[in-house]
N, C-alpha and C. Protein backbone atom coordinates (compact mmCIF):
# COMPACT_ATOMS: atom_id res chain seq x y z
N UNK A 1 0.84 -1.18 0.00
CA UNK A 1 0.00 0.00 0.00
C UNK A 1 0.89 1.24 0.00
N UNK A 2 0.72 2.04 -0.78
CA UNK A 2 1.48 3.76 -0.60
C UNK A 2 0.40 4.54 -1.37
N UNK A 3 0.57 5.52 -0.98
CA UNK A 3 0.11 6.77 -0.86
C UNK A 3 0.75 8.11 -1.94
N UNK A 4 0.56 8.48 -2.88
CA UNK A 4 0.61 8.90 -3.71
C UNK A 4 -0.11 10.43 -3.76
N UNK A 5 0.99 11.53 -3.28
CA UNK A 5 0.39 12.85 -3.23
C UNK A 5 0.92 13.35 -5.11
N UNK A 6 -0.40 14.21 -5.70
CA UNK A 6 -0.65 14.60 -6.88
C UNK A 6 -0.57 16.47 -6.89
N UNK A 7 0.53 16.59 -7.45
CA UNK A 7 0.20 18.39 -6.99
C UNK A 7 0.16 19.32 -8.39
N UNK A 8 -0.11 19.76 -8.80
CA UNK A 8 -1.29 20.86 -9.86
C UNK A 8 -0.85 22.22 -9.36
N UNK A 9 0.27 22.53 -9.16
CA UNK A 9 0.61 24.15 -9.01
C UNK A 9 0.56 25.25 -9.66
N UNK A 10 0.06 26.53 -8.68
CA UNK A 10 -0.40 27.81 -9.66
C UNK A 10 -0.10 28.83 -8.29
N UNK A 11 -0.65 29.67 -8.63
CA UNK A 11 0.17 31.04 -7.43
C UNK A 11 -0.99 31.37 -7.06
N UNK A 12 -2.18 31.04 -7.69
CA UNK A 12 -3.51 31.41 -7.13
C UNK A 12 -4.34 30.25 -6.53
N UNK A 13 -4.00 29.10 -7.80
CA UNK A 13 -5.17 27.99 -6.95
C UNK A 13 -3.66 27.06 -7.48
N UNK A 14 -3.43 26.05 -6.16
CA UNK A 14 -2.65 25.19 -6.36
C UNK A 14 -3.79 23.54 -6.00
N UNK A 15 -4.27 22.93 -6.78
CA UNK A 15 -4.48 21.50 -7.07
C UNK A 15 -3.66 20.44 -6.49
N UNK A 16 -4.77 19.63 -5.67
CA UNK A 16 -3.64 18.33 -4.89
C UNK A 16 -4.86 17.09 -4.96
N UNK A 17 -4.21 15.71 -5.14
CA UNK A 17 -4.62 15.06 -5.54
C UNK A 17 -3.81 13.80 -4.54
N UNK A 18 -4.72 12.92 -3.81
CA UNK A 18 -4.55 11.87 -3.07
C UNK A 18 -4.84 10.65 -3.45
N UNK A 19 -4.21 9.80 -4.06
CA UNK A 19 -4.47 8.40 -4.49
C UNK A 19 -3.54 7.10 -3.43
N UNK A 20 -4.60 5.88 -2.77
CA UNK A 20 -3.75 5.37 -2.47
C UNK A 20 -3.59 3.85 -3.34
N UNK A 21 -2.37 3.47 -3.43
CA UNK A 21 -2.56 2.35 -4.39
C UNK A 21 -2.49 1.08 -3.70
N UNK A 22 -3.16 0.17 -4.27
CA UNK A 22 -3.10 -1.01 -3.55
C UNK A 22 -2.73 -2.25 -4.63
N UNK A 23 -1.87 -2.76 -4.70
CA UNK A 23 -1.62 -3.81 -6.06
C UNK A 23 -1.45 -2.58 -7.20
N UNK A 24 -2.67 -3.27 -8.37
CA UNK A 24 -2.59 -2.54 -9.31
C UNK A 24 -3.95 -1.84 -9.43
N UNK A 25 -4.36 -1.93 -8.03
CA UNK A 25 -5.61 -1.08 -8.14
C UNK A 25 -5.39 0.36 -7.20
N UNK A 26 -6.03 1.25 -7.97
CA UNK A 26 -5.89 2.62 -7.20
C UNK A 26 -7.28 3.38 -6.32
N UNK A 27 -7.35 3.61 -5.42
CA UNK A 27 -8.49 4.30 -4.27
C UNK A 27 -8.51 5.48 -4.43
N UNK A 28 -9.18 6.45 -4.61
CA UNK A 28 -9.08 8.15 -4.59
C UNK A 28 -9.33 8.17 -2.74
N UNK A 29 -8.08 8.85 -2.25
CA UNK A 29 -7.89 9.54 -1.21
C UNK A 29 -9.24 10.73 -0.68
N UNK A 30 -8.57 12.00 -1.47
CA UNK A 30 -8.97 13.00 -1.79
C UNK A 30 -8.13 13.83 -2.09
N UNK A 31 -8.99 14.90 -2.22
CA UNK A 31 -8.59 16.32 -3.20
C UNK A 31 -9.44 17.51 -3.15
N UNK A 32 -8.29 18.44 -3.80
CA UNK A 32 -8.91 20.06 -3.39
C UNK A 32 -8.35 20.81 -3.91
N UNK A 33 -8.46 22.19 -3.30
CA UNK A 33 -7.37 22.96 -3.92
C UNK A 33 -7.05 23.95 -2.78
N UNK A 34 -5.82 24.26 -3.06
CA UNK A 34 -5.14 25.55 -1.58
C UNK A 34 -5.24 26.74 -2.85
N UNK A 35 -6.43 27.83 -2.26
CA UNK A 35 -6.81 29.14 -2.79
C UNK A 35 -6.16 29.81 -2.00
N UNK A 36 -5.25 30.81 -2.78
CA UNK A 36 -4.19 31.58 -1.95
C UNK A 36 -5.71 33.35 -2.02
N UNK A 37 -4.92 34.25 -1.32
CA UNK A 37 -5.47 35.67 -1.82
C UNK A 37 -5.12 36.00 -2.78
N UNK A 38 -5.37 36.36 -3.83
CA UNK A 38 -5.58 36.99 -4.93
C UNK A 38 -5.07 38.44 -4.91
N UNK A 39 -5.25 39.30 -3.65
CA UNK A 39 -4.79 40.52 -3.35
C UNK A 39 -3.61 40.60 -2.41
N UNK A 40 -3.22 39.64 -2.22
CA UNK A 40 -2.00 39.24 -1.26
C UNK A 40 -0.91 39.57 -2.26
N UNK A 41 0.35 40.18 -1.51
CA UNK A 41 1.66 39.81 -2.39
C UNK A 41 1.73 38.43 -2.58
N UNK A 42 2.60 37.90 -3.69
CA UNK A 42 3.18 37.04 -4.19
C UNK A 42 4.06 36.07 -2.91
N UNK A 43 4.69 37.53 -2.39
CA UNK A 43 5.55 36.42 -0.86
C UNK A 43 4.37 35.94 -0.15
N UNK A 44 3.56 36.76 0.30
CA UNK A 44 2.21 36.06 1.11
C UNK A 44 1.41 34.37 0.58
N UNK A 45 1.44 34.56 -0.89
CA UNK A 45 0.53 33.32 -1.36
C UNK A 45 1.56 32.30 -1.48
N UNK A 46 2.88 32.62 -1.72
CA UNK A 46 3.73 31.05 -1.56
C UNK A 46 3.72 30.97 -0.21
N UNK A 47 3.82 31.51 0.80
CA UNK A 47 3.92 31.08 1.86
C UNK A 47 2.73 30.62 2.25
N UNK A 48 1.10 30.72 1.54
CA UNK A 48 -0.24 29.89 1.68
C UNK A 48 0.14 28.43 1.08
N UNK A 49 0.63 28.46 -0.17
CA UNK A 49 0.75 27.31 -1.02
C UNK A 49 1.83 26.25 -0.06
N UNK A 50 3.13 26.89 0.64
CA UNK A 50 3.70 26.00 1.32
C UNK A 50 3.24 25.35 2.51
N UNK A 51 2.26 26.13 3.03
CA UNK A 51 1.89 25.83 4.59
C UNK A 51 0.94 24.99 3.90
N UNK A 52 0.22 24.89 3.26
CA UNK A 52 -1.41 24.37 2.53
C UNK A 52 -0.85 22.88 2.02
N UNK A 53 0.48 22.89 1.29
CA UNK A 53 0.93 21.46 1.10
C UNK A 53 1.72 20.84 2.18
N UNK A 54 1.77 21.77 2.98
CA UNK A 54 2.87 21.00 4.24
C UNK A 54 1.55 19.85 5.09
N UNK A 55 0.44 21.05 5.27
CA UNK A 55 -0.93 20.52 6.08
C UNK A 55 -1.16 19.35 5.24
N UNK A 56 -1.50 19.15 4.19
CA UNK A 56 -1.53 17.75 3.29
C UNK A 56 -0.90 17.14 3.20
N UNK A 57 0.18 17.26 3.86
CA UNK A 57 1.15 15.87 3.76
C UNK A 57 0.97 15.78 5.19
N UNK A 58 0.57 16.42 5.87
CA UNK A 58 0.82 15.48 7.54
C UNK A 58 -0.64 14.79 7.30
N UNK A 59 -1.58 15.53 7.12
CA UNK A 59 -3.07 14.88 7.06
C UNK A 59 -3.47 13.69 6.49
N UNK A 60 -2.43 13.54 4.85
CA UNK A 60 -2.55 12.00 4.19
C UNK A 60 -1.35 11.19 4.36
N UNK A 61 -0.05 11.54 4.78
CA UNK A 61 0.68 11.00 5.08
C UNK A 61 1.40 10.07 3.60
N UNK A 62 1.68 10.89 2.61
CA UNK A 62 2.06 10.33 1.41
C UNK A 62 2.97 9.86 1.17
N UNK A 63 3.78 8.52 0.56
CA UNK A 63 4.84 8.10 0.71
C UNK A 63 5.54 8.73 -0.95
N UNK A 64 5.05 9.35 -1.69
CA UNK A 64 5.51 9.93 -3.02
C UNK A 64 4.81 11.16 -3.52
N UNK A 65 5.78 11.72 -4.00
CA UNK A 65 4.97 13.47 -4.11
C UNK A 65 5.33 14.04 -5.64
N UNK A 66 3.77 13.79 -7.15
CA UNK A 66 4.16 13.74 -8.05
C UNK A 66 3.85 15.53 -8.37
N UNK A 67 4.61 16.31 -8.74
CA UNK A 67 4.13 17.58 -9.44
C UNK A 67 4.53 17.31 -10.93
N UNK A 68 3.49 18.58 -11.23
CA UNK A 68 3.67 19.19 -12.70
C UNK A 68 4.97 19.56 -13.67
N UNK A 69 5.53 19.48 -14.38
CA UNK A 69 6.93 20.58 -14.81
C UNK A 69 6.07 21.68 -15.09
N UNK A 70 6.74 22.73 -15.02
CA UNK A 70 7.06 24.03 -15.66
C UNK A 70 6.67 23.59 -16.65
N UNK A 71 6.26 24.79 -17.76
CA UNK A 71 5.76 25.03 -18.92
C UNK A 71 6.02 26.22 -19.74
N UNK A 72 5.88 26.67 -20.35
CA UNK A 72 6.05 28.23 -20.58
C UNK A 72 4.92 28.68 -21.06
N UNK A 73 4.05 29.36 -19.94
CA UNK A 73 3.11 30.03 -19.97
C UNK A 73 2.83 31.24 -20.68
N UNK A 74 1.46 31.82 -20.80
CA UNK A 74 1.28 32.76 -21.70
C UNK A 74 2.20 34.45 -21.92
N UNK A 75 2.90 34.33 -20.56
CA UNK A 75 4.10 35.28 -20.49
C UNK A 75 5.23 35.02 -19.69
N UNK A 76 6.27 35.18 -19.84
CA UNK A 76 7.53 34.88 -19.30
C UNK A 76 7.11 35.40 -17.17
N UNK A 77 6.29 36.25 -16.79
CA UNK A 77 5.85 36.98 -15.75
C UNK A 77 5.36 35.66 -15.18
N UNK A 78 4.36 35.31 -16.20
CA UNK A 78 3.47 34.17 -15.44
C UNK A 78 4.05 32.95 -14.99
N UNK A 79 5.14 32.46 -16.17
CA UNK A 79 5.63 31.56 -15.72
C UNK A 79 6.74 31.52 -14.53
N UNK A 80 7.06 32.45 -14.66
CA UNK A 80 7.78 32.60 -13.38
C UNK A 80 7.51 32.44 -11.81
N UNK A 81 6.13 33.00 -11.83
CA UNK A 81 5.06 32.95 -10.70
C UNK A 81 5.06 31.87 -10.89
N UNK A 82 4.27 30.41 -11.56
CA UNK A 82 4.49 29.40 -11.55
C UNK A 82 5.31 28.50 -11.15
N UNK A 83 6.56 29.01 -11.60
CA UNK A 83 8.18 28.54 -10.78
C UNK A 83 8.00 28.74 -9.75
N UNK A 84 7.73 29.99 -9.13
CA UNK A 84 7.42 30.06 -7.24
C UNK A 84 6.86 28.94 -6.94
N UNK A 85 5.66 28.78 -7.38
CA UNK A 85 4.46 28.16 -6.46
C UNK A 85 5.01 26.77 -6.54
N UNK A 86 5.16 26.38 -7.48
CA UNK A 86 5.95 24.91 -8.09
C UNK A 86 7.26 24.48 -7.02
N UNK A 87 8.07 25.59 -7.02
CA UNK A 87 9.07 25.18 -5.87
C UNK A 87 8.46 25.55 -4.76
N UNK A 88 8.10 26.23 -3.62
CA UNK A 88 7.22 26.00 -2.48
C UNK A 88 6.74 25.05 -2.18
N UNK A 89 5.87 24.49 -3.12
CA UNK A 89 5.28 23.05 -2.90
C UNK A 89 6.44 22.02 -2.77
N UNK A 90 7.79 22.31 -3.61
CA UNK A 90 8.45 20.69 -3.65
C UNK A 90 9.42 21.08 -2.52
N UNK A 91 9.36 22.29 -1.83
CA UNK A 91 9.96 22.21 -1.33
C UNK A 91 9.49 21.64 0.47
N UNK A 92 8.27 22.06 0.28
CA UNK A 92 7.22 21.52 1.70
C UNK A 92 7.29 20.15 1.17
N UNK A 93 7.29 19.63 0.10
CA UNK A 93 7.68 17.72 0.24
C UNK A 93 8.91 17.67 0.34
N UNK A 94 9.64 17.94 -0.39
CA UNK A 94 11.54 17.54 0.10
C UNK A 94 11.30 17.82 1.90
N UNK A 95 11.30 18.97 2.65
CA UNK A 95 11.60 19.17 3.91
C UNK A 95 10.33 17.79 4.57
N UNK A 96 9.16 17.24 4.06
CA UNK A 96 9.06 16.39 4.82
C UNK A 96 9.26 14.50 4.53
N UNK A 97 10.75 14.90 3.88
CA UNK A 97 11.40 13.64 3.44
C UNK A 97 10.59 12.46 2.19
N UNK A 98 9.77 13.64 1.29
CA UNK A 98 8.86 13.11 0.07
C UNK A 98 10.05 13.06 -0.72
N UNK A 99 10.25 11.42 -1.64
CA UNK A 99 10.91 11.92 -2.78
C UNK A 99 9.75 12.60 -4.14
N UNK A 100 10.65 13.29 -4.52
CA UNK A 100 9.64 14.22 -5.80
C UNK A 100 10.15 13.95 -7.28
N UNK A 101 8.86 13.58 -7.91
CA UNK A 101 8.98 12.96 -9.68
C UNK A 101 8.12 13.96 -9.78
N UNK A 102 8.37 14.47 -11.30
CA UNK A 102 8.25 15.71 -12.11
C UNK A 102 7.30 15.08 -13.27
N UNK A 103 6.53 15.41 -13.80
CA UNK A 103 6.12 15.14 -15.13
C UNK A 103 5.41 16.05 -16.18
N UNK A 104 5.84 16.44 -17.40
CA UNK A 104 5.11 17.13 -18.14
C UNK A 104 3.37 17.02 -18.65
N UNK A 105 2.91 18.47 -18.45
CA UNK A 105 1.33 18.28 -19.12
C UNK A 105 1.36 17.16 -20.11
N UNK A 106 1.61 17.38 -20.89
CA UNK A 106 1.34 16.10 -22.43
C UNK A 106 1.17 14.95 -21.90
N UNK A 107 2.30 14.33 -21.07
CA UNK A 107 2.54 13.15 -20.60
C UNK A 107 1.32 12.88 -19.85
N UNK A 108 1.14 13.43 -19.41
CA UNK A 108 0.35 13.31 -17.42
C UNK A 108 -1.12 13.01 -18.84
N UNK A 109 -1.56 13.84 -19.57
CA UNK A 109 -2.93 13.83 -20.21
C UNK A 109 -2.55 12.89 -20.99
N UNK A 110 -2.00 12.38 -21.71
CA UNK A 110 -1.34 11.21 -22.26
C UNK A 110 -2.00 10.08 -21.52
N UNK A 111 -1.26 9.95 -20.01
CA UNK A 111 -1.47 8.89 -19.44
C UNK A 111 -2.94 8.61 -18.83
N UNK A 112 -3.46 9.72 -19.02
CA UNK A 112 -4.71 9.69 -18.47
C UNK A 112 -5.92 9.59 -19.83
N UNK A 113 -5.85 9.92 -20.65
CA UNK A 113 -7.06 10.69 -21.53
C UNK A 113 -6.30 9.98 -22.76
N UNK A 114 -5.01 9.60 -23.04
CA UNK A 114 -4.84 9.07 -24.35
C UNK A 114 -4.22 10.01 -25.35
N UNK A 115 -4.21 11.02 -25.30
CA UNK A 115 -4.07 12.12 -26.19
C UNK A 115 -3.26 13.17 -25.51
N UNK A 116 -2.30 13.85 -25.41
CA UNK A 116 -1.02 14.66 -24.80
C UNK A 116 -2.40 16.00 -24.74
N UNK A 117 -2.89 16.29 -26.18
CA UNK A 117 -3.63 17.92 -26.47
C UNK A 117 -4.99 17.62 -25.65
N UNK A 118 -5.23 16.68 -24.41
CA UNK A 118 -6.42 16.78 -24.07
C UNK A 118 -7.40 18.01 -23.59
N UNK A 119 -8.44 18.15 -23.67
CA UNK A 119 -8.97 20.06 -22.80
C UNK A 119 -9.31 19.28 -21.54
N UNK A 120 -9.24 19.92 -20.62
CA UNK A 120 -9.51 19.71 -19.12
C UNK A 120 -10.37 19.11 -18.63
N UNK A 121 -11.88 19.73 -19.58
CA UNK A 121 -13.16 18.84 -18.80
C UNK A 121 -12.85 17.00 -19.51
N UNK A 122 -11.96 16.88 -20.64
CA UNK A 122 -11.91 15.08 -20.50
C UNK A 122 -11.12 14.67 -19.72
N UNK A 123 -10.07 15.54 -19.22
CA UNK A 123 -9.07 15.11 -18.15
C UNK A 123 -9.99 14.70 -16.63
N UNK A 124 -10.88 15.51 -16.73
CA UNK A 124 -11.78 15.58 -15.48
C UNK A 124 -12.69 14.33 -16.05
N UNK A 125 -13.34 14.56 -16.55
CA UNK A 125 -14.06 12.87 -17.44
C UNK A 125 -13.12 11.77 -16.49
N UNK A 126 -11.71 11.70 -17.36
CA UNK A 126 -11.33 10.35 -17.15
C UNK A 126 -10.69 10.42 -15.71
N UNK A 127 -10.61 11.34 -15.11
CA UNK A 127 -10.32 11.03 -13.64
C UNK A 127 -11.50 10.45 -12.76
N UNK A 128 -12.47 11.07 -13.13
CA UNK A 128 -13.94 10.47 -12.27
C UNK A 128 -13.91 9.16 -12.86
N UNK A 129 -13.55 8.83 -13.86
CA UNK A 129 -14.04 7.42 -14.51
C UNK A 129 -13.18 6.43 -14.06
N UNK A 130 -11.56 6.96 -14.00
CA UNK A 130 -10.81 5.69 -13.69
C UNK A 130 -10.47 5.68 -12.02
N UNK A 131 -11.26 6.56 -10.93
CA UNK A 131 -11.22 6.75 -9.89
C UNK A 131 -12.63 6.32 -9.73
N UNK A 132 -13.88 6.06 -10.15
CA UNK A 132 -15.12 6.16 -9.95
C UNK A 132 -15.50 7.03 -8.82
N UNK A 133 -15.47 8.41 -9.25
CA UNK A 133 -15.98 9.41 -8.33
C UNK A 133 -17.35 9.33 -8.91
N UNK A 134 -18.41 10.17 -7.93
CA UNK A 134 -19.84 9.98 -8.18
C UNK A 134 -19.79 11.67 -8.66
N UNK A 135 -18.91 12.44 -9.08
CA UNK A 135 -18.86 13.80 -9.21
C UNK A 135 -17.61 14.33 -10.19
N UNK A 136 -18.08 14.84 -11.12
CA UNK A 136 -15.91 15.53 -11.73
C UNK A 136 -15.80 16.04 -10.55
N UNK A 137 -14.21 15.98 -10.36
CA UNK A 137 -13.61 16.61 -9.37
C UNK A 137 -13.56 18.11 -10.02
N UNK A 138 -13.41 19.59 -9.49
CA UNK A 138 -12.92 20.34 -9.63
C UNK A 138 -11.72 20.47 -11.00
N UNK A 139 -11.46 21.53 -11.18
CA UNK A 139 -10.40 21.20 -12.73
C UNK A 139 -9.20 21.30 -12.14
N UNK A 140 -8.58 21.96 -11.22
CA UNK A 140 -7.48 22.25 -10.96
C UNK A 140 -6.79 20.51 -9.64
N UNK A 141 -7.93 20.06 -9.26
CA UNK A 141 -8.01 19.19 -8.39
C UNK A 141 -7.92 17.63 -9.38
N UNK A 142 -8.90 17.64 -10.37
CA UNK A 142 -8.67 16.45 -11.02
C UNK A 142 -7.07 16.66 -12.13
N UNK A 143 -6.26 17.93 -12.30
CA UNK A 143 -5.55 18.12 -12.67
C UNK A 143 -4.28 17.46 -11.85
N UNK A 144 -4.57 17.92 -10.82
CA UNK A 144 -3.23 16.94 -9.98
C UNK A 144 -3.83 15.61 -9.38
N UNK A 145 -5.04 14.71 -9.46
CA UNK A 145 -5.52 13.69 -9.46
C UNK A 145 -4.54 12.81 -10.39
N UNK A 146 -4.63 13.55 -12.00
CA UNK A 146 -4.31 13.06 -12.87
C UNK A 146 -3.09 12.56 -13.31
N UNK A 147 -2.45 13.36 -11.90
CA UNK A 147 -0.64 14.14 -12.28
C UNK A 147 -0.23 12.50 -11.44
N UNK A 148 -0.71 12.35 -10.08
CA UNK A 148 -1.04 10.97 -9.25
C UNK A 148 -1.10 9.72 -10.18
N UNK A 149 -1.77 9.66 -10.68
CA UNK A 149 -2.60 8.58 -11.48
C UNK A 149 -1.42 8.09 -12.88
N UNK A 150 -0.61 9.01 -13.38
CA UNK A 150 0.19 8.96 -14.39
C UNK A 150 1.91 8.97 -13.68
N UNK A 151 2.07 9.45 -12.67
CA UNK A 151 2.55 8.74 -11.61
C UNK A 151 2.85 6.82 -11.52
N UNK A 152 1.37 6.62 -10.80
CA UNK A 152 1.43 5.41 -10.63
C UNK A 152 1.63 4.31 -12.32
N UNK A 153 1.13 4.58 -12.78
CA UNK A 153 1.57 3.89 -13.90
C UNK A 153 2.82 4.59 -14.54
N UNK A 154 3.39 5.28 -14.38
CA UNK A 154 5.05 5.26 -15.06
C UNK A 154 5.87 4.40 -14.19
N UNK A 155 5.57 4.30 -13.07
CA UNK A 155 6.22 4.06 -11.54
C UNK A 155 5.96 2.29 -12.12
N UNK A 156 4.74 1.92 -12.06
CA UNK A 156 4.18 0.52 -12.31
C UNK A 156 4.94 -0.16 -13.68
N UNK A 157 4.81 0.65 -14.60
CA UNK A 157 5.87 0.49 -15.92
C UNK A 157 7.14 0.55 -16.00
N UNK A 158 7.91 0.79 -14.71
CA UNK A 158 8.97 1.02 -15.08
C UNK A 158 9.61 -0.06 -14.16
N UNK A 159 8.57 -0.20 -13.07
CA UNK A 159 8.95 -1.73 -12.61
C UNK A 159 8.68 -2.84 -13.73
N UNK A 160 7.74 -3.19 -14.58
CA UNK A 160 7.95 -4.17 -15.22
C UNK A 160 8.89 -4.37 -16.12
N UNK A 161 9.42 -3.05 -16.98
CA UNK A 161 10.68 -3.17 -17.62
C UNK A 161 11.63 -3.69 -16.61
N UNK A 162 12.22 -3.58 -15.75
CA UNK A 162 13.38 -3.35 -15.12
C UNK A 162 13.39 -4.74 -14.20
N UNK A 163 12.20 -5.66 -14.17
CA UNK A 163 11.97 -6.89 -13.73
C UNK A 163 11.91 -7.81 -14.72
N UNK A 164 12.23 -7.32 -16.32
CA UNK A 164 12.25 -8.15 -17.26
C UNK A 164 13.62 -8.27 -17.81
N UNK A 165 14.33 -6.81 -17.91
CA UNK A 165 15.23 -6.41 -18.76
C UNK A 165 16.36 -5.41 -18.09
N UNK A 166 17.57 -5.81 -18.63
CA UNK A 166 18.48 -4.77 -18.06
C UNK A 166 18.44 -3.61 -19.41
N UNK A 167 18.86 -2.24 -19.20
CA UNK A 167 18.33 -1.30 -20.32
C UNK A 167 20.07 -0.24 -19.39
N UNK A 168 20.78 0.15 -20.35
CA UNK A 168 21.48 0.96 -20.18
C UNK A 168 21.41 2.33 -21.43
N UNK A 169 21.63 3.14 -20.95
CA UNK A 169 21.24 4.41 -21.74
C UNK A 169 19.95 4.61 -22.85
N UNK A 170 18.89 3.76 -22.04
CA UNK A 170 18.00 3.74 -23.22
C UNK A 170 18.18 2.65 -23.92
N UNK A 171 19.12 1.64 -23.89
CA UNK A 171 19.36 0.16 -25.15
C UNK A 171 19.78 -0.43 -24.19
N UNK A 172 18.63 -1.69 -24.75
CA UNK A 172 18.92 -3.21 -23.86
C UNK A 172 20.06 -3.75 -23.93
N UNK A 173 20.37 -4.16 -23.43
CA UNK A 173 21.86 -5.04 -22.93
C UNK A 173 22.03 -6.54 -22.48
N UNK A 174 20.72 -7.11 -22.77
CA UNK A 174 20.79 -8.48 -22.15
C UNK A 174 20.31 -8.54 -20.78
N UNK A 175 20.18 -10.24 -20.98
CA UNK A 175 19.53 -10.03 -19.29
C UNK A 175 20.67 -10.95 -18.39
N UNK A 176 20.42 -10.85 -17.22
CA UNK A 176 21.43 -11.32 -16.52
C UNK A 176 22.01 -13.06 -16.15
């Protein structure tokens, strides 16, 4: 059994997502989102976003902590703010001894929805569907659900390679 924290970072609404896995079946925890002020400085809302993911990791007690990468957002300003909120969060998991895996949008909707260019409400679709929630989650919430969920299957995939095959730089090498 582990516990699988999902994080969806933004400087205004940061997305977290709780999955626990059991075998190869996955449980939805829960999820939400840490709403910073909007009229707050920038130092004020990372310091919401850090305290807000620190409280979620003592509350679910996660043994892995998957965020988003960086992106390059609609202005170099924005993305930057993004970089804040993004490190705050990994940094409230590093200080409570989370190791942290990174994964790009494409991928994460990839692994979820099939398609890298998915729009949000199917991301939200296939999170209620392969979680059987009785509700879409929120967008920013099934966003780091999703981030969890693509997580566990890279994590799950990369054990079966590596229990089949030795692989050095990308090319197999024989097995032992």
């Amino acid at each position: 059994m582990a516990i699988i924290l999902g994080i969806d970072p933004g400087s205004r609404i940061t997305g977290f997502g709780v999955i626990e896995v059991l075998g190869s079946n996955q449980k939805y925890i829960g999820s939400g989102c840490i709403r910073t002020d909007e009229k707050a400085s920038l130092a004020h809302r990372l310091k919401e976003i850090y305290a807000g993911v620190e409280e979620i990791i003592e509350q679910f007690n996660p043994v892995e902590f998957a965020i988003e990468k960086i992106f390059m957002a609609r202005s170099a300003e924005s993305s930057l703010k993004l970089g804040h909120a993004r490190g705050v969060a990994m940094v409230a998991g590093v200080n409570k001894g989370l190791p942290i895996y990174e994964y790009e949008a494409r991928k994460v909707k990839q692994a979820v929805v099939g398609k890298g260019s998915a729009k949000k409400d199917q991301v939200q679709h296939m999170v209620q569907t392969l979680l059987k929630l009785p509700a879409k989650p929120q967008a920013d919430a099934a966003d780091a659900l999703a981030i969890a969920i693509c997580h566990i299957n890279t994590t799950a995939n990369m054990v079966r390679i590596s229990g089949a095959n030795r692989f050095r730089r990308g090319r197999f090498v024989g097995t032992d």
